[in-house]
C-alpha atoms as a PDB file:
ATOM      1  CA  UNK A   1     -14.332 -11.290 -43.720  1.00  0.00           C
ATOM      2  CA  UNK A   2     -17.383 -11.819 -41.417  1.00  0.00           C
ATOM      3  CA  UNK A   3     -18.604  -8.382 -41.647  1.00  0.00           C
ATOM      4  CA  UNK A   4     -18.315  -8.143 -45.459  1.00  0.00           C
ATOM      5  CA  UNK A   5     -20.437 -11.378 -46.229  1.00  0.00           C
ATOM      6  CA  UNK A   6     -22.581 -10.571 -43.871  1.00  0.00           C
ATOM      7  CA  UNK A   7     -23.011  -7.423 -45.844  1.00  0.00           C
ATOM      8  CA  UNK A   8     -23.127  -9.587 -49.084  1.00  0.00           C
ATOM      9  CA  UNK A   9     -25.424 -12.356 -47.626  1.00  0.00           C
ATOM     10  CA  UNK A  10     -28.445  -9.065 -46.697  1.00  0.00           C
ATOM     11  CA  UNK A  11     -27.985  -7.939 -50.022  1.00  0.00           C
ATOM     12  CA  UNK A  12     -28.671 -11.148 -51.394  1.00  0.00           C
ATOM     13  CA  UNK A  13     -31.849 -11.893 -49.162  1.00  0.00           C
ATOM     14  CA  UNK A  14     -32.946  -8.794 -49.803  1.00  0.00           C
ATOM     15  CA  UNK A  15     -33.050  -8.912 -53.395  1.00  0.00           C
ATOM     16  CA  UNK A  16     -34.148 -12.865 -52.996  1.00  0.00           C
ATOM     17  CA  UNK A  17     -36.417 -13.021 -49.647  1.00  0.00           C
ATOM     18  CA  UNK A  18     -39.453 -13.870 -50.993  1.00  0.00           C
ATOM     19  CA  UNK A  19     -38.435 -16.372 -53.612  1.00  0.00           C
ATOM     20  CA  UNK A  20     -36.415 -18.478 -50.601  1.00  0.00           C
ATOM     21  CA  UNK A  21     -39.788 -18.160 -48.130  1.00  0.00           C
ATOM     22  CA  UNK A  22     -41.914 -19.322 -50.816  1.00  0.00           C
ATOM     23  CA  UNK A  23     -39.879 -22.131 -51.705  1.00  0.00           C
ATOM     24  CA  UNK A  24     -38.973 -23.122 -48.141  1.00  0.00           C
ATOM     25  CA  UNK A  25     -42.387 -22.702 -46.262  1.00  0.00           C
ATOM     26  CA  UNK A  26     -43.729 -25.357 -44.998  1.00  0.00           C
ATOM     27  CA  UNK A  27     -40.271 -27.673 -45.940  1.00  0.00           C
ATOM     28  CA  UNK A  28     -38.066 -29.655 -43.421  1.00  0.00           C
ATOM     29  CA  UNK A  29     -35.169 -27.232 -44.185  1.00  0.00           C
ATOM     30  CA  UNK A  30     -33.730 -24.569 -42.341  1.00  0.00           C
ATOM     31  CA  UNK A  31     -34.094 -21.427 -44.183  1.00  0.00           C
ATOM     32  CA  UNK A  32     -30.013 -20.649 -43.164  1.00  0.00           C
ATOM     33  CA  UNK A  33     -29.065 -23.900 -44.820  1.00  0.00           C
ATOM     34  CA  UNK A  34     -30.436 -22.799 -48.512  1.00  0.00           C
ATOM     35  CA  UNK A  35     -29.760 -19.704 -48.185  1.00  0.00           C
ATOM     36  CA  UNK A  36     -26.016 -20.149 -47.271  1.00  0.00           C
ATOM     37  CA  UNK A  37     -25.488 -22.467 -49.951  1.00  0.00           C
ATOM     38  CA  UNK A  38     -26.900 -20.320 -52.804  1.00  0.00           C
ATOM     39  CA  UNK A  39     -24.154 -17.488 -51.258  1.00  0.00           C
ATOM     40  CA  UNK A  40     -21.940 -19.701 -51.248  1.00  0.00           C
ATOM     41  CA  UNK A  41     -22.248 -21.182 -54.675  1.00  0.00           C
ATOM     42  CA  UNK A  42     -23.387 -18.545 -56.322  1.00  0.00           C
ATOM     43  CA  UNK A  43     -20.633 -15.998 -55.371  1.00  0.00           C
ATOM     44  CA  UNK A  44     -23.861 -14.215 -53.699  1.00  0.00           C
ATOM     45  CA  UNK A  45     -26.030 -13.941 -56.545  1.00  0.00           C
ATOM     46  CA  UNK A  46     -22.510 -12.928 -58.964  1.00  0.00           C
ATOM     47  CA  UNK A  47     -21.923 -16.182 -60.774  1.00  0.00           C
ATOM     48  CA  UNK A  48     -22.793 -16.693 -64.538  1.00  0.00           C
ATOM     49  CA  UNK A  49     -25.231 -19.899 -63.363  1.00  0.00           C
ATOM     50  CA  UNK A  50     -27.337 -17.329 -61.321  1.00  0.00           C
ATOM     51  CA  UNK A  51     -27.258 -13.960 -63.126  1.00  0.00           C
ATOM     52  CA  UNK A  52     -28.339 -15.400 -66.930  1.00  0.00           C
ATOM     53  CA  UNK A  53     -30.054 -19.051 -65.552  1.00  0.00           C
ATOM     54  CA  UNK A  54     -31.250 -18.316 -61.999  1.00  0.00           C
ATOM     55  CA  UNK A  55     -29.634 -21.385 -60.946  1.00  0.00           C
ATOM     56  CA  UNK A  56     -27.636 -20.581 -57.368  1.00  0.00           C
ATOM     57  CA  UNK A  57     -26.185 -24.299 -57.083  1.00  0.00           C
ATOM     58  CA  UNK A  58     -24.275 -24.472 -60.492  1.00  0.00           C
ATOM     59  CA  UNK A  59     -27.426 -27.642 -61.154  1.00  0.00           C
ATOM     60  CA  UNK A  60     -26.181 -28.954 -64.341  1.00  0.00           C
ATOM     61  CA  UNK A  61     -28.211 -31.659 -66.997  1.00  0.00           C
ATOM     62  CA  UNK A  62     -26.125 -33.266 -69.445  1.00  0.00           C
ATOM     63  CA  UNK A  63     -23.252 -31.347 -68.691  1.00  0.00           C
ATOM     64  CA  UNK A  64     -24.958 -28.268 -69.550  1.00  0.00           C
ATOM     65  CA  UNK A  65     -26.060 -25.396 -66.778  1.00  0.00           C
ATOM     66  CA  UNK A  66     -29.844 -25.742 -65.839  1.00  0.00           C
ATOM     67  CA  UNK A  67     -31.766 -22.593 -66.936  1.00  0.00           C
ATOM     68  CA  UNK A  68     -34.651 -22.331 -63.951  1.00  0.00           C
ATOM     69  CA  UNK A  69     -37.712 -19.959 -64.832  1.00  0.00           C
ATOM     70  CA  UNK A  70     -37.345 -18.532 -61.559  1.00  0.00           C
ATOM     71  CA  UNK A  71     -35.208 -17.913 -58.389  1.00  0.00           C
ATOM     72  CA  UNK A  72     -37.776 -19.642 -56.603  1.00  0.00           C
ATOM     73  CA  UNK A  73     -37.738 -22.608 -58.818  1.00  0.00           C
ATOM     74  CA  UNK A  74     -34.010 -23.169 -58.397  1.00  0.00           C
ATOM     75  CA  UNK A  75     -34.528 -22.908 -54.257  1.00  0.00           C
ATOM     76  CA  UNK A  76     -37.478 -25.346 -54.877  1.00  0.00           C
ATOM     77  CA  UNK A  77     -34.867 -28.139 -56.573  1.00  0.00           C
ATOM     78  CA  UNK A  78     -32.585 -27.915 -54.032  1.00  0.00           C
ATOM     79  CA  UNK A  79     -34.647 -28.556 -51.487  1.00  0.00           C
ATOM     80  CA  UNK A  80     -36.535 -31.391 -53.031  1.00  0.00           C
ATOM     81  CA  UNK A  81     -33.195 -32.749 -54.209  1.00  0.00           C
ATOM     82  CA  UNK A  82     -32.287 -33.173 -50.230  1.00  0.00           C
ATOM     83  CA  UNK A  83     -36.196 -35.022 -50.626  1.00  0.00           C
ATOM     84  CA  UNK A  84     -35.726 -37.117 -52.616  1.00  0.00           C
ATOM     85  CA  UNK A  85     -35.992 -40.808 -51.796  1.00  0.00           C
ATOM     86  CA  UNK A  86     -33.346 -42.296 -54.441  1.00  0.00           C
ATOM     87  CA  UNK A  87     -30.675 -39.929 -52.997  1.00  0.00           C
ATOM     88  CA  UNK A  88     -28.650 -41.083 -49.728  1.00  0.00           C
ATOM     89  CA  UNK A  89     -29.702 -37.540 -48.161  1.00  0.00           C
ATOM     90  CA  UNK A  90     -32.574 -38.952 -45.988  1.00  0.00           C
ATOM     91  CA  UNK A  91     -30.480 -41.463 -44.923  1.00  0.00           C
ATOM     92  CA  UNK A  92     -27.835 -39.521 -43.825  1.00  0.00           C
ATOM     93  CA  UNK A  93     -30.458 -37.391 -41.517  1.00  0.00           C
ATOM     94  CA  UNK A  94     -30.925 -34.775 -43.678  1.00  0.00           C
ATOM     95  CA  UNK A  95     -34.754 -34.283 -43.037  1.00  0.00           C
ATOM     96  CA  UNK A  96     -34.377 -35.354 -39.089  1.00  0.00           C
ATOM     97  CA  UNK A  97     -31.640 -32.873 -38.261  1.00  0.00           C
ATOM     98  CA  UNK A  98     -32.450 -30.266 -35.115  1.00  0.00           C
ATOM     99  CA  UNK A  99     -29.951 -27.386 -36.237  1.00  0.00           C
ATOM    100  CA  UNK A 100     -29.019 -26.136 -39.119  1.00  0.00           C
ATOM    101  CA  UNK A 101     -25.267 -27.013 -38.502  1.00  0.00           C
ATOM    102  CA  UNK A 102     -26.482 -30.793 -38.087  1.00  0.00           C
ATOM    103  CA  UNK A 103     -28.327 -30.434 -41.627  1.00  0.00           C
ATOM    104  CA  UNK A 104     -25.024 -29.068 -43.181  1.00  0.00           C
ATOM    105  CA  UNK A 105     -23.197 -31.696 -41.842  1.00  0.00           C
ATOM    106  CA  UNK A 106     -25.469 -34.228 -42.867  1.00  0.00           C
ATOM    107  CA  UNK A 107     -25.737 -32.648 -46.272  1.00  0.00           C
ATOM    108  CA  UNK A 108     -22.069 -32.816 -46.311  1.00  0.00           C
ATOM    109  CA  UNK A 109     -21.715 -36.399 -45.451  1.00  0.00           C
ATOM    110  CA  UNK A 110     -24.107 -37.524 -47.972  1.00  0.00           C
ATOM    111  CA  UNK A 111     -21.630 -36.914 -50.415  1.00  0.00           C
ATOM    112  CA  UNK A 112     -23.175 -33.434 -51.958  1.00  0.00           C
ATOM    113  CA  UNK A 113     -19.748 -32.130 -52.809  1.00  0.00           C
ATOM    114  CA  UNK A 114     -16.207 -33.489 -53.931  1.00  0.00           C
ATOM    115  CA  UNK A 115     -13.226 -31.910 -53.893  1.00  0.00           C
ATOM    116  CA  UNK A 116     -11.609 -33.923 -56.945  1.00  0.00           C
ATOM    117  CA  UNK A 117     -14.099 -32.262 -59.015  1.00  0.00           C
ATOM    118  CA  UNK A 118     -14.125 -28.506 -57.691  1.00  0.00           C
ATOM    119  CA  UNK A 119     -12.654 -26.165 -60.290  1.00  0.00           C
ATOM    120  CA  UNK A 120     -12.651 -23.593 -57.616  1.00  0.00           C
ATOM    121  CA  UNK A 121      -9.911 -25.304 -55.774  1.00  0.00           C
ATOM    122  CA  UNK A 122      -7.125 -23.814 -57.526  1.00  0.00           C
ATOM    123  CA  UNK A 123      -7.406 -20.783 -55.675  1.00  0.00           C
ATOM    124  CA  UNK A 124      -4.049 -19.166 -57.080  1.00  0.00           C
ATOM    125  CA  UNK A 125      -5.100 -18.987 -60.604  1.00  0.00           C
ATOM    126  CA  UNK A 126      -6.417 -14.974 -60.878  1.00  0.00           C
ATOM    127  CA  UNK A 127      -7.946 -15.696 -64.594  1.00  0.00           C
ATOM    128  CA  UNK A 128     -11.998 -15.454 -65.621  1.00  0.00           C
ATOM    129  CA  UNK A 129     -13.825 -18.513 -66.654  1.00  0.00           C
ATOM    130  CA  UNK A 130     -12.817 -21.150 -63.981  1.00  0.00           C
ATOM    131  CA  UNK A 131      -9.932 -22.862 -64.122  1.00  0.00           C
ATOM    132  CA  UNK A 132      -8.095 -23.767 -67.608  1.00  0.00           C
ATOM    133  CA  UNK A 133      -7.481 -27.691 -68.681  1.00  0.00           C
ATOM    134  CA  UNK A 134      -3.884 -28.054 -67.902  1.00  0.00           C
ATOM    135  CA  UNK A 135      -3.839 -26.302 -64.971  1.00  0.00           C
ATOM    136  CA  UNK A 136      -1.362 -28.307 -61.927  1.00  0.00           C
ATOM    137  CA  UNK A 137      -2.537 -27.608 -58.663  1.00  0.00           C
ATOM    138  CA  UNK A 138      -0.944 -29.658 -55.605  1.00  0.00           C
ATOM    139  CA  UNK A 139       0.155 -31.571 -57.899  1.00  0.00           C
ATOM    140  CA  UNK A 140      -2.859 -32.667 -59.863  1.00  0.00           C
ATOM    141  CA  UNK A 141      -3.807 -31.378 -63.607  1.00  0.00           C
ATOM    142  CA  UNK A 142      -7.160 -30.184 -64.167  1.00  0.00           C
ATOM    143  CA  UNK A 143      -8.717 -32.052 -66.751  1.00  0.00           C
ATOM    144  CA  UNK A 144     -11.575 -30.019 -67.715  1.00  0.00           C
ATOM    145  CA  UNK A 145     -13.614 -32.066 -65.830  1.00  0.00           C
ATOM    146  CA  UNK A 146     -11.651 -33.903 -62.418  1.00  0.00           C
ATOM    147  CA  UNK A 147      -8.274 -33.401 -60.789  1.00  0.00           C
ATOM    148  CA  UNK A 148      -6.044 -35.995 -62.449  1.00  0.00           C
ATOM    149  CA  UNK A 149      -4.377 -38.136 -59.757  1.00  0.00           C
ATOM    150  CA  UNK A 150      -6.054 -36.754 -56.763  1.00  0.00           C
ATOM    151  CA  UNK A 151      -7.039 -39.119 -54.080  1.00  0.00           C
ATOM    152  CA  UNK A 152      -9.019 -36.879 -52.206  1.00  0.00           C
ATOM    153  CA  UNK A 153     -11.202 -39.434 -49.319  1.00  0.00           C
ATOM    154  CA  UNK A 154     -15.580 -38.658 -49.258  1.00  0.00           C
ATOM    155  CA  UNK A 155     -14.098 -37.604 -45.253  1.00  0.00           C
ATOM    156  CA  UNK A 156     -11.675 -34.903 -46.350  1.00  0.00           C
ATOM    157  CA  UNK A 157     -14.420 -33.498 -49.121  1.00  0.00           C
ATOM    158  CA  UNK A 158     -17.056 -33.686 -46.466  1.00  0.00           C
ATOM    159  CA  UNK A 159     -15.079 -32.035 -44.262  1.00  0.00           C
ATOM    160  CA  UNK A 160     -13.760 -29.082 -46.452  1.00  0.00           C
ATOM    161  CA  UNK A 161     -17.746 -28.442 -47.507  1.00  0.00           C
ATOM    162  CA  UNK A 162     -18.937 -28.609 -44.225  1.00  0.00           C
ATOM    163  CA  UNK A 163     -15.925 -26.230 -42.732  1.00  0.00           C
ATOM    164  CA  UNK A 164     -16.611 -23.477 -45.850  1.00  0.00           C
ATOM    165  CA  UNK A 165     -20.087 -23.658 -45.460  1.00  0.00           C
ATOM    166  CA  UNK A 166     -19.730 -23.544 -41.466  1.00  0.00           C
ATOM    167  CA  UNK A 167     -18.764 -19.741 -41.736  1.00  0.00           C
ATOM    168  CA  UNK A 168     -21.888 -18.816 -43.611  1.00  0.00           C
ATOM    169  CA  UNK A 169     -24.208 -20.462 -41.446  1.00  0.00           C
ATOM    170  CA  UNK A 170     -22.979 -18.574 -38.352  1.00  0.00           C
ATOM    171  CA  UNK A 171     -23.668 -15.548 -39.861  1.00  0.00           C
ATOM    172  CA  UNK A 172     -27.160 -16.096 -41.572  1.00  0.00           C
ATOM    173  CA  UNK A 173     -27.969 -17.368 -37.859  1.00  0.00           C
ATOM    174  CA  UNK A 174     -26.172 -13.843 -36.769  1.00  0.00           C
ATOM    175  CA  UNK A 175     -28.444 -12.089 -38.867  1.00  0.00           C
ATOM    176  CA  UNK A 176     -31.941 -13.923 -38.800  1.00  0.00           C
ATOM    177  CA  UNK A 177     -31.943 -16.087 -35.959  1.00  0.00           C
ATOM    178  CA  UNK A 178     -34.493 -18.442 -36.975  1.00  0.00           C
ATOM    179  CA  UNK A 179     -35.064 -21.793 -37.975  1.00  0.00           C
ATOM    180  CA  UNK A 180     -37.081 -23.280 -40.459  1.00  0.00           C
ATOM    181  CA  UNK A 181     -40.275 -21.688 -42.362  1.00  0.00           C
ATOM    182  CA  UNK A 182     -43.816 -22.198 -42.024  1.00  0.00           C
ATOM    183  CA  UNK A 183     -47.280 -21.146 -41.821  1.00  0.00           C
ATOM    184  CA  UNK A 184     -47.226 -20.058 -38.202  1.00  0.00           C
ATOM    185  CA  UNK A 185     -43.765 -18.319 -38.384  1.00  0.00           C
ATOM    186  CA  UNK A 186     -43.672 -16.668 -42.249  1.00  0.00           C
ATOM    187  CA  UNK A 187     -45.038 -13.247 -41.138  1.00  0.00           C
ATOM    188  CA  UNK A 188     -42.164 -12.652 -38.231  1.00  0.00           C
ATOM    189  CA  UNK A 189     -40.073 -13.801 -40.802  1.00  0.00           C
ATOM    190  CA  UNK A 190     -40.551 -11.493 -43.416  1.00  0.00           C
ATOM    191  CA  UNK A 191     -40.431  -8.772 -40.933  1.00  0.00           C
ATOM    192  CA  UNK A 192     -37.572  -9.508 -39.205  1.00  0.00           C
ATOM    193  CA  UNK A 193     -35.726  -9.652 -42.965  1.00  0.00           C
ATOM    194  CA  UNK A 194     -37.403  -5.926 -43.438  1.00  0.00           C
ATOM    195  CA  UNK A 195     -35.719  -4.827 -40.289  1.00  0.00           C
ATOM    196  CA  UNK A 196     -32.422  -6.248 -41.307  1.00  0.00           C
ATOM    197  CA  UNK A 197     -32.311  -4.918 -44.603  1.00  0.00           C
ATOM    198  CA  UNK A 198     -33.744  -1.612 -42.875  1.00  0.00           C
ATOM    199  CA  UNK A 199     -30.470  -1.764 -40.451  1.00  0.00           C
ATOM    200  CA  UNK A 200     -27.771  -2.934 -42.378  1.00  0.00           C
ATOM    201  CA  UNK A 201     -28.480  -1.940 -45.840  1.00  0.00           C
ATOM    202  CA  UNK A 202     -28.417   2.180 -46.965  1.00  0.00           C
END
């Protein structure tokens, strides 16, 4: 498993690197953070959201999928959205953390995901398109929009984010052991993605 989204996560930066730097330069987020969410979310790159909207975080308005102009634009919303004073991300610690695995965590406990409204959870149903209204799954029915009668805690979904996301970060920290981007640091960067793209990619 490691090895193959490791494999998955250099393709992606390849194809992505300079959209992430651009957005991330200068920002209080580490560069592993974003860009093991956007694998994460966007099934590396795979997912409707990101191929047809460039939109890595399945962002949606109105119950619609955001369209972004850009890759970079949809790297700069997420990490203004962690910014952004009306949001309980700063005070969770956010902005303050020291390692990337803190800023998950704090990410994570800020209530970013829930697991009562993750289509993705019923991981035995093999059909395209998400999961279908109806669908019972531990128990709970899939509305089309929550899992009826689920009493999933903010601990258990913070936990279950954090642990998936957990796996990524190790290896984008295996792969590019750096930490956040700026000024000073962007031209090591880039070449230290050229030589892993160099080495692990044909």
């Amino acid at each position: 498993m490691a090895l193959a989204r490791q494999h998955n996560m250099t393709v992606f930066i390849k194809k992505y690197a300079d959209h992430l730097l651009l957005a991330l330069n200068n920002q209080p987020l580490f560069l592993a953070v974003i860009w093991s969410q956007a694998c994460l979310e966007s099934g590396y790159g795979g997912s409707d959201a990101a191929k047809n909207h460039n939109n890595f975080f399945g962002v949606e308005i109105n119950n619609r999928i955001k369209t972004f102009s850009s890759p970079k634009d949809a790297f700069e919303y997420q990490a203004n959205l962690f910014q952004n004073p009306n949001l309980p991300y700063i005070s969770h610690g956010v902005l303050t953390a020291t390692t990337a695995y803190a800023q998950v965590r704090a990410i994570a406990d800020s209530g970013y995901y829930s697991m009562t409204n993750d289509e993705t959870l019923a991981t035995n149903w093999k059909g395209s398109g998400g999961v279908p209204k109806g669908w019972v799954w531990n128990g709970y029915t899939w509305t089309g929009s929550v899992w009826k009668g689920s009493h999933f805690t903010a601990k258990e979904s913070s936990d279950h984010y954090y642990n998936n996301l957990k796996g990524f970060i190790d290896d984008a920290l295996l792969l590019l052991p750096i930490g956040k981007v700026n000024d000073a640091g962007l031209a090591s960067i880039q070449r230290s993605i050229f030589n892993l793209v160099a080495q692990k990619l044909p």
